[in-house]
Protein backbone atom coordinates (compact mmCIF):
# COMPACT_ATOMS: atom_id res chain seq x y z
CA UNK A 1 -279.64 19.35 -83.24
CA UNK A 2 -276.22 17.57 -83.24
CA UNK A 3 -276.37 17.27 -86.81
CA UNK A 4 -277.08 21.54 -87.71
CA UNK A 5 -274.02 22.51 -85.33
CA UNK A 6 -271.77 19.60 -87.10
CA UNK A 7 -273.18 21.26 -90.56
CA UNK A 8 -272.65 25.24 -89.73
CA UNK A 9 -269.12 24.52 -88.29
CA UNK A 10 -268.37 22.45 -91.72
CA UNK A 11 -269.51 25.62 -93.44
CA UNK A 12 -267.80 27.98 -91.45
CA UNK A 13 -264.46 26.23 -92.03
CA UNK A 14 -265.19 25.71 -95.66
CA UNK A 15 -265.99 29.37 -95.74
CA UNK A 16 -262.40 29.92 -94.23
CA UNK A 17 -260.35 27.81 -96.29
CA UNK A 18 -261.87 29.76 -99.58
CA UNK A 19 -260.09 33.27 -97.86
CA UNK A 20 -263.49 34.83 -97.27
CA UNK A 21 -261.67 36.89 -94.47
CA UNK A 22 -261.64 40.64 -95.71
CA UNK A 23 -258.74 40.92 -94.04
CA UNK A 24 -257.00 38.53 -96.46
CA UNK A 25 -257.69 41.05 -98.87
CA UNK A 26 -255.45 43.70 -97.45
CA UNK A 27 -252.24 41.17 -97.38
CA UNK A 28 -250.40 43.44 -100.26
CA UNK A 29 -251.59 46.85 -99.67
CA UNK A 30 -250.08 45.71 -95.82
CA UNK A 31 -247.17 44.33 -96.87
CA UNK A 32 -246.39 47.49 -98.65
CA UNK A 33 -247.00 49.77 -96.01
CA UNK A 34 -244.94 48.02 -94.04
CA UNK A 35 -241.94 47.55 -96.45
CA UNK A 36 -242.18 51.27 -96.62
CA UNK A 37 -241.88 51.88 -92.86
CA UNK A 38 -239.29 49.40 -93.22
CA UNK A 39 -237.64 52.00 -95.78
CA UNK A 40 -237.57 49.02 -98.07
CA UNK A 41 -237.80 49.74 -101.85
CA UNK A 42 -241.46 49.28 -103.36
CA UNK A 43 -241.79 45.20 -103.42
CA UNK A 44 -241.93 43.70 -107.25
CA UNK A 45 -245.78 42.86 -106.59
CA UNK A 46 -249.02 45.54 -106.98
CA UNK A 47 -249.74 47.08 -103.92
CA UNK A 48 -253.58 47.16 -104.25
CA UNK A 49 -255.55 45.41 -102.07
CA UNK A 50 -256.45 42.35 -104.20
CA UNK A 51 -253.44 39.78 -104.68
CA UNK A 52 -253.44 36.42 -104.39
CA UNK A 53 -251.07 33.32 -105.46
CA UNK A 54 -247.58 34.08 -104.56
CA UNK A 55 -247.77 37.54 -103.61
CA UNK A 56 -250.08 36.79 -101.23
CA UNK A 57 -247.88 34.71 -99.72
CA UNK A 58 -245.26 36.81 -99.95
CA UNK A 59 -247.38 39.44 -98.67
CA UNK A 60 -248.38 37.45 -95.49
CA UNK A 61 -244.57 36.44 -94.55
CA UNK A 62 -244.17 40.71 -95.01
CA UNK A 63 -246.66 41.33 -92.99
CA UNK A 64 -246.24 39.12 -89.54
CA UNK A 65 -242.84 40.30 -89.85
CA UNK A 66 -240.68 43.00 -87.82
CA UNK A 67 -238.23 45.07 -89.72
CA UNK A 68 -235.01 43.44 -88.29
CA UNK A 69 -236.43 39.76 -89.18
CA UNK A 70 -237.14 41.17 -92.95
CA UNK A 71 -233.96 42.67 -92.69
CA UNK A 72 -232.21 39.18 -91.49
CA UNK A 73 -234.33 37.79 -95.14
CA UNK A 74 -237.12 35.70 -93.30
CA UNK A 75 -239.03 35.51 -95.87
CA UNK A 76 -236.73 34.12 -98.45
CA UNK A 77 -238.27 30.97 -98.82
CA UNK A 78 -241.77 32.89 -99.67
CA UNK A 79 -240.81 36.08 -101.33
CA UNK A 80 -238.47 35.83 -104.64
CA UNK A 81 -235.60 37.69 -104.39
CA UNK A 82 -236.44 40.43 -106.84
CA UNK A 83 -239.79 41.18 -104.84
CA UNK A 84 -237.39 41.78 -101.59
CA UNK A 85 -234.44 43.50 -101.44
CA UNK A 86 -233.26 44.97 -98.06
CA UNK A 87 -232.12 48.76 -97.65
């Protein structure tokens, strides 16, 4: 019994790390909304709903972001300055 708990939780978190969380799939579609409540230009990425690489990164920083912080350029590090550009 030990043993099928030890293998579903090694499946669940391999299922995890390969971004099977739908959410995940919203990352640039969100990040654009919220750039545009943000009255932010449109970002240099597509804002569909499938990104991945370094927009998705870039979309993540967006998203778990306030307005003031994205103002202040917390994301920097993960968003190339092209893609971001404060009001």
């Amino acid at each position: 019994m030990r043993a099928t708990w030890t293998l579903l939780l090694g499946l669940e978190l391999a299922l995890a790390g390969c971004g099977s969380d739908p959410a995940d799939a919203r990352n640039c579609k969100d990040a654009c909304d919220k750039l545009l409540a943000c009255r932010f230009p449109p970002p240099g990425f597509p804002c569909d709903p499938n990104c991945s690489g370094p927009e998705d990164v870039c979309a993540r920083c967006i998203v778990e972001r306030s307005c003031a912080d994205l103002i202040d350029h917390d994301c920097e590090a993960f968003c190339p300055q092209p893609i971001l550009t404060p009001p």
